[in-house]
PDB file of N, CA and C in Angstrom:
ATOM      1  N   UNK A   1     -49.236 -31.406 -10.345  1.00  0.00           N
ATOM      2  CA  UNK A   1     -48.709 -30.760  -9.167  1.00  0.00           C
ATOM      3  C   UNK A   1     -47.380 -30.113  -9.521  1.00  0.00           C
ATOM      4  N   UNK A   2     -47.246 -28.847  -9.071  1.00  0.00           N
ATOM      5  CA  UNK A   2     -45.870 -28.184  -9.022  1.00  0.00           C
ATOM      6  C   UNK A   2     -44.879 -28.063  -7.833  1.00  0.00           C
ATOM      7  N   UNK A   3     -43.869 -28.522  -8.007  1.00  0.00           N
ATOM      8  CA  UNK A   3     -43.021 -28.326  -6.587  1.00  0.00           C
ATOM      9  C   UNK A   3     -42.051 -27.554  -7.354  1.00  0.00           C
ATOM     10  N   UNK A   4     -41.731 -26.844  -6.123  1.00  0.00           N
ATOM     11  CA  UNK A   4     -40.622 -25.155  -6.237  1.00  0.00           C
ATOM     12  C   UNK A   4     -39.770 -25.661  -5.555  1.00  0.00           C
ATOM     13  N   UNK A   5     -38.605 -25.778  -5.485  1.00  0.00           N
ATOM     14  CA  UNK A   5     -37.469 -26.011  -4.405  1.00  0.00           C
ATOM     15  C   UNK A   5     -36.041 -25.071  -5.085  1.00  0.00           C
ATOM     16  N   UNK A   6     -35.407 -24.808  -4.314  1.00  0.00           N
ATOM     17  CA  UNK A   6     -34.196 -23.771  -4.716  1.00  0.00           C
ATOM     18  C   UNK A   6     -32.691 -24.600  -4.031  1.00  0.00           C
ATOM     19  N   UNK A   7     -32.167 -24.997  -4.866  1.00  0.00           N
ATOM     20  CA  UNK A   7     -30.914 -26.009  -5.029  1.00  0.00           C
ATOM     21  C   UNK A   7     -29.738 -24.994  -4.766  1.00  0.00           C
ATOM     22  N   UNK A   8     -29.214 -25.014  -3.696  1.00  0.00           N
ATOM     23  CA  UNK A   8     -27.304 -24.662  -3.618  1.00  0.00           C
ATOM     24  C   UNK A   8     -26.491 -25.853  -3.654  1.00  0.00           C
ATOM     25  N   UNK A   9     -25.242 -25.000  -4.459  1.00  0.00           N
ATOM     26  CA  UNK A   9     -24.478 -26.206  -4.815  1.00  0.00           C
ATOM     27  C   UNK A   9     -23.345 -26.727  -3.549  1.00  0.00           C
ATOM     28  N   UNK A  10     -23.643 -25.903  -2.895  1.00  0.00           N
ATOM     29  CA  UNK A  10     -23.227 -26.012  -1.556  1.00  0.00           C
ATOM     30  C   UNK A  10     -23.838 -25.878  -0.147  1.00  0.00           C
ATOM     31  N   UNK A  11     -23.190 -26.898   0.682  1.00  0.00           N
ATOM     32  CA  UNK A  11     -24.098 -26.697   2.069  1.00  0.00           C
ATOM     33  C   UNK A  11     -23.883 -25.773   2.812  1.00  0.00           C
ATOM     34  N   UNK A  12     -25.119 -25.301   3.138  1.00  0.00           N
ATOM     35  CA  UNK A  12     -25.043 -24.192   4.099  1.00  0.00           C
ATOM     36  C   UNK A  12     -26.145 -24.497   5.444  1.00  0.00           C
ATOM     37  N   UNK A  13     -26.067 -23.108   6.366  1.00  0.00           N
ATOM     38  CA  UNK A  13     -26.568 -23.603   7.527  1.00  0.00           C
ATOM     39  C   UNK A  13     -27.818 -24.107   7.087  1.00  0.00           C
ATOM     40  N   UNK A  14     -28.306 -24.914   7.879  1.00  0.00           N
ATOM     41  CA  UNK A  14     -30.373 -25.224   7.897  1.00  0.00           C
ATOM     42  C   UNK A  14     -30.187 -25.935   6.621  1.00  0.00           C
ATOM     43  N   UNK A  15     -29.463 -26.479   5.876  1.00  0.00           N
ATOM     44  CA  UNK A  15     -29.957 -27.071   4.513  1.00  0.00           C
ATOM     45  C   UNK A  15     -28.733 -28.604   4.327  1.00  0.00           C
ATOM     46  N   UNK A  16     -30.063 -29.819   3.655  1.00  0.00           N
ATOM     47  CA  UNK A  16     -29.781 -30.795   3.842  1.00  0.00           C
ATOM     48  C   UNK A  16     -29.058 -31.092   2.606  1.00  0.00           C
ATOM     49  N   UNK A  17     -28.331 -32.514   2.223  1.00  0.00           N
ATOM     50  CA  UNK A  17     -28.087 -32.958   1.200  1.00  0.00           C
ATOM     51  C   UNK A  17     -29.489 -33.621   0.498  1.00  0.00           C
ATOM     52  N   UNK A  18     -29.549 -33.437  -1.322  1.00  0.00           N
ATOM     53  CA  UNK A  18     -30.222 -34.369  -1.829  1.00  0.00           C
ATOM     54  C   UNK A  18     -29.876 -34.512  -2.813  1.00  0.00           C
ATOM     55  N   UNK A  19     -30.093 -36.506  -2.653  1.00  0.00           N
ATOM     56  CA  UNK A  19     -29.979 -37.354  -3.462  1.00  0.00           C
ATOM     57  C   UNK A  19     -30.263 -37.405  -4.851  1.00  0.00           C
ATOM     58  N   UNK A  20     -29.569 -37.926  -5.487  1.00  0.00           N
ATOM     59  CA  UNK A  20     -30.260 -38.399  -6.918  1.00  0.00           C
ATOM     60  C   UNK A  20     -29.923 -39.694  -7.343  1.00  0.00           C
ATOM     61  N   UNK A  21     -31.213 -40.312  -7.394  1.00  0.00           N
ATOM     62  CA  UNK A  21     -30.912 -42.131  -7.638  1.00  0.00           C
ATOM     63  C   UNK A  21     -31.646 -42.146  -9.730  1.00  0.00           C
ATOM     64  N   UNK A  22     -30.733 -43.210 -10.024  1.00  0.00           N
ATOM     65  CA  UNK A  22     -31.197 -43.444 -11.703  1.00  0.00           C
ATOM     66  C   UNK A  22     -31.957 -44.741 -11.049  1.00  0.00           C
ATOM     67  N   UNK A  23     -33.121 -44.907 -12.056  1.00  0.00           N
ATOM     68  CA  UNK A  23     -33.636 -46.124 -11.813  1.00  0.00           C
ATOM     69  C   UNK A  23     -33.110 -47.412 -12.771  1.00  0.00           C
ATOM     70  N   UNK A  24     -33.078 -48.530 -12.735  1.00  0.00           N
ATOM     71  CA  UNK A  24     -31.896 -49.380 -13.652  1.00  0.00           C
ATOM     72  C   UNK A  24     -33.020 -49.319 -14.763  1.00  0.00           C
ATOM     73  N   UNK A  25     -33.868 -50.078 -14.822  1.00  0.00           N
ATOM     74  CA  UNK A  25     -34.376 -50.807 -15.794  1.00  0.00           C
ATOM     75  C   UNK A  25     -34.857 -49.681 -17.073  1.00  0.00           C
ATOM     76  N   UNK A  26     -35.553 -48.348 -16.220  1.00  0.00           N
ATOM     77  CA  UNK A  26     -35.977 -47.341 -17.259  1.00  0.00           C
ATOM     78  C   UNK A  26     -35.078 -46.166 -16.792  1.00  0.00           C
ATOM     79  N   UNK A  27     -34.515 -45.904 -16.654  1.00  0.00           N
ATOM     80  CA  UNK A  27     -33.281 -44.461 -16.229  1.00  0.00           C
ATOM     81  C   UNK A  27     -34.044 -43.765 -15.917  1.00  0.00           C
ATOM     82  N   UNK A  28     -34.801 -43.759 -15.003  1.00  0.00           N
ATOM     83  CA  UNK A  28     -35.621 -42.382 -14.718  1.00  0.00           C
ATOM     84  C   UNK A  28     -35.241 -42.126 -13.405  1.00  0.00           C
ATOM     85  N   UNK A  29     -35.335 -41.010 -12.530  1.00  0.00           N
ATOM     86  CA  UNK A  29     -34.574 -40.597 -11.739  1.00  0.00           C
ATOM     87  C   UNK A  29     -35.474 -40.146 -10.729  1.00  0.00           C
ATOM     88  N   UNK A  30     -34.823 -40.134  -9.362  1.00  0.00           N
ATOM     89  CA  UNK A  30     -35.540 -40.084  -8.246  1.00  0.00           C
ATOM     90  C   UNK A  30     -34.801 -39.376  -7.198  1.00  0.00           C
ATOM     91  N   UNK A  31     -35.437 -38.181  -6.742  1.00  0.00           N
ATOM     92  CA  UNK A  31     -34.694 -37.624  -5.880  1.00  0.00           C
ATOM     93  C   UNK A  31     -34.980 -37.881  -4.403  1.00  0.00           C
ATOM     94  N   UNK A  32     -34.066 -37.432  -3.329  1.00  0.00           N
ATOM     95  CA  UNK A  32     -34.569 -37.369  -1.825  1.00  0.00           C
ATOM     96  C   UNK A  32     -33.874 -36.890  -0.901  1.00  0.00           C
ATOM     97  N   UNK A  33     -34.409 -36.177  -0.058  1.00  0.00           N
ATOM     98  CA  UNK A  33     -33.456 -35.157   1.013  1.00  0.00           C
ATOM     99  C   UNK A  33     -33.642 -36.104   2.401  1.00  0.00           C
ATOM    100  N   UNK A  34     -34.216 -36.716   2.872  1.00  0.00           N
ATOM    101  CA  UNK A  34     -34.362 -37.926   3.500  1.00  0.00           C
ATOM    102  C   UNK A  34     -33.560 -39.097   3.847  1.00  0.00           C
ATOM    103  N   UNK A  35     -32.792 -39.244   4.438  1.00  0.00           N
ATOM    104  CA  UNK A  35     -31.804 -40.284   5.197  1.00  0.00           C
ATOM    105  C   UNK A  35     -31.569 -41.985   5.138  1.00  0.00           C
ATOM    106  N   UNK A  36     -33.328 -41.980   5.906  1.00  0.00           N
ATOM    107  CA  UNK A  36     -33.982 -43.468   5.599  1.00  0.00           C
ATOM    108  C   UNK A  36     -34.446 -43.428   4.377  1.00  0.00           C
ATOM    109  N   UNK A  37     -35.365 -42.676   3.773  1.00  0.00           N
ATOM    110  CA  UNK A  37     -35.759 -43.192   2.387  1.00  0.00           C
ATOM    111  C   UNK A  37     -34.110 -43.597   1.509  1.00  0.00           C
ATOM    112  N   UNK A  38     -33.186 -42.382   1.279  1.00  0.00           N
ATOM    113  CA  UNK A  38     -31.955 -42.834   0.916  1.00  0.00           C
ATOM    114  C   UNK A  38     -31.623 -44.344   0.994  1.00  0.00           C
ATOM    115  N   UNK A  39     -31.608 -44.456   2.270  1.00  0.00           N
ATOM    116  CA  UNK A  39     -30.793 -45.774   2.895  1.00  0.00           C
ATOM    117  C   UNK A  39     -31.390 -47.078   2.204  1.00  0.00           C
ATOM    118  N   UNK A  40     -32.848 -46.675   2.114  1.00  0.00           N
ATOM    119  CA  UNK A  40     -34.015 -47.676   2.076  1.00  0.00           C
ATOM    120  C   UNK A  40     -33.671 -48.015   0.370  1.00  0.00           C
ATOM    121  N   UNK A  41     -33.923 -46.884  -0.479  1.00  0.00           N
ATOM    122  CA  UNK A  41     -33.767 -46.879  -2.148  1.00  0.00           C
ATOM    123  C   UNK A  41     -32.854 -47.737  -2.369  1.00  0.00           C
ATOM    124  N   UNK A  42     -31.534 -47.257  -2.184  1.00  0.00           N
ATOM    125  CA  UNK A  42     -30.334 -47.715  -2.327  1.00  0.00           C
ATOM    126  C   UNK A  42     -30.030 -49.573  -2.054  1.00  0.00           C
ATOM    127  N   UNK A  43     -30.752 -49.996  -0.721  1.00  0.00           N
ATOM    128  CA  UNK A  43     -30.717 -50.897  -0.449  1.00  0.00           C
ATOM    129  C   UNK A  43     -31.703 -51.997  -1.262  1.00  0.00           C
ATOM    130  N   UNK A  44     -32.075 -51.183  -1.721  1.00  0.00           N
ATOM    131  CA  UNK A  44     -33.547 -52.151  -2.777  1.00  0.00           C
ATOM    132  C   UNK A  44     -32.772 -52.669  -4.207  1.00  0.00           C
ATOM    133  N   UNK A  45     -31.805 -52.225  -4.422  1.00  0.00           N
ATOM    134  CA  UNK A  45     -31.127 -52.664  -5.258  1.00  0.00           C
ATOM    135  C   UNK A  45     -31.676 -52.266  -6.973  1.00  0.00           C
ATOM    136  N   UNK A  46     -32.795 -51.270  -7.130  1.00  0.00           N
ATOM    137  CA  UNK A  46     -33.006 -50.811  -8.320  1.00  0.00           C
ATOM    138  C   UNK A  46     -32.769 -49.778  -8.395  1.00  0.00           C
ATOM    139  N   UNK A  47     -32.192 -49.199  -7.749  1.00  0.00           N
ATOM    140  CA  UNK A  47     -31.638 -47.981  -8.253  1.00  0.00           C
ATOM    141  C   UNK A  47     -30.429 -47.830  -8.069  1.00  0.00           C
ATOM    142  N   UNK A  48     -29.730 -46.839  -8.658  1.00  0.00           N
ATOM    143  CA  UNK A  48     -28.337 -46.138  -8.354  1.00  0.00           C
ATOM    144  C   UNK A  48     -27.610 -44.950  -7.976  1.00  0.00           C
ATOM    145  N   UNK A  49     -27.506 -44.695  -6.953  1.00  0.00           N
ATOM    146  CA  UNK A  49     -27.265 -43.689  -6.232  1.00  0.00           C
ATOM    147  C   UNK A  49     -26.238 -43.358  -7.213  1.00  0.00           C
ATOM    148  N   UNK A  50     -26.827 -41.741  -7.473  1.00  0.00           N
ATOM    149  CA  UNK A  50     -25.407 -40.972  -8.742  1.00  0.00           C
ATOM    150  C   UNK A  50     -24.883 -39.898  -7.866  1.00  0.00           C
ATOM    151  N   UNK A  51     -25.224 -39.967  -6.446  1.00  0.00           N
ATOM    152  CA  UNK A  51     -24.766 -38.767  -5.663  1.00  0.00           C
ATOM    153  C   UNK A  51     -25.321 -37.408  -4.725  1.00  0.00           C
ATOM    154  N   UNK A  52     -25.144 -36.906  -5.006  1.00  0.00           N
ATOM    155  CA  UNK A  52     -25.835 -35.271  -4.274  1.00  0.00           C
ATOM    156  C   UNK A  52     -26.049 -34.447  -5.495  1.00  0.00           C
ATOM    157  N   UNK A  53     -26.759 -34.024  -5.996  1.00  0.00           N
ATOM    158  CA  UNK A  53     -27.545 -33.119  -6.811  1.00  0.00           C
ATOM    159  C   UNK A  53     -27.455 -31.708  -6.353  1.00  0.00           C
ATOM    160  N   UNK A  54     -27.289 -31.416  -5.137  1.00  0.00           N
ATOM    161  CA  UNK A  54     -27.155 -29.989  -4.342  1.00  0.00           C
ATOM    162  C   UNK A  54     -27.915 -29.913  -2.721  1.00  0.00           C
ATOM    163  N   UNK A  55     -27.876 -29.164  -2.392  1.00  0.00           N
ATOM    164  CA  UNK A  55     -28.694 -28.582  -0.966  1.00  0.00           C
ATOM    165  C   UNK A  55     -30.284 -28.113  -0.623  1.00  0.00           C
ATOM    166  N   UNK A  56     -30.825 -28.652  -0.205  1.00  0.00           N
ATOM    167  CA  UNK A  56     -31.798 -27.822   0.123  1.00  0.00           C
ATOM    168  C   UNK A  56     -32.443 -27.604   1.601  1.00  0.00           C
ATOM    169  N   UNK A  57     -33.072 -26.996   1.716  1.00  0.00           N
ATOM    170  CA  UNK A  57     -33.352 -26.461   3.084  1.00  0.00           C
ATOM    171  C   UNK A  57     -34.192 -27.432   3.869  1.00  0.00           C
ATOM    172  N   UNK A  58     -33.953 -27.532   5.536  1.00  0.00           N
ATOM    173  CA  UNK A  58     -34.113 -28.614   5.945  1.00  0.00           C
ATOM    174  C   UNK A  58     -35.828 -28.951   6.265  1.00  0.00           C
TER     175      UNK A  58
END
């Protein structure tokens, strides 16, 4: 499967923040523009939120 998405490094109107979590055990990385999933990852305690990666549209 291919996903297309177009990243600003800044927020603008109509466009959300997304995430980028490292995973601990194998560093592999996981993104999400999503609030609860965020909240949810983070709280699971295997991953590590490294921040905002950029914008994308909502």
């Amino acid at each position: 499967m291919i996903l297309e998405a177009y990243i600003s490094d800044s927020q603008v109107s109509g466009t959300v923040p997304l995430y980028r979590f490292r995973h601990i055990p194998n560093c592999r990385h996981f993104y999400t523009a999503d609030e609860t999933e965020k909240d949810n990852v983070e709280a699971s305690g295997q991953y590590v939120i490294e921040g905002k990666a950029g914008y994308v549209k909502a």
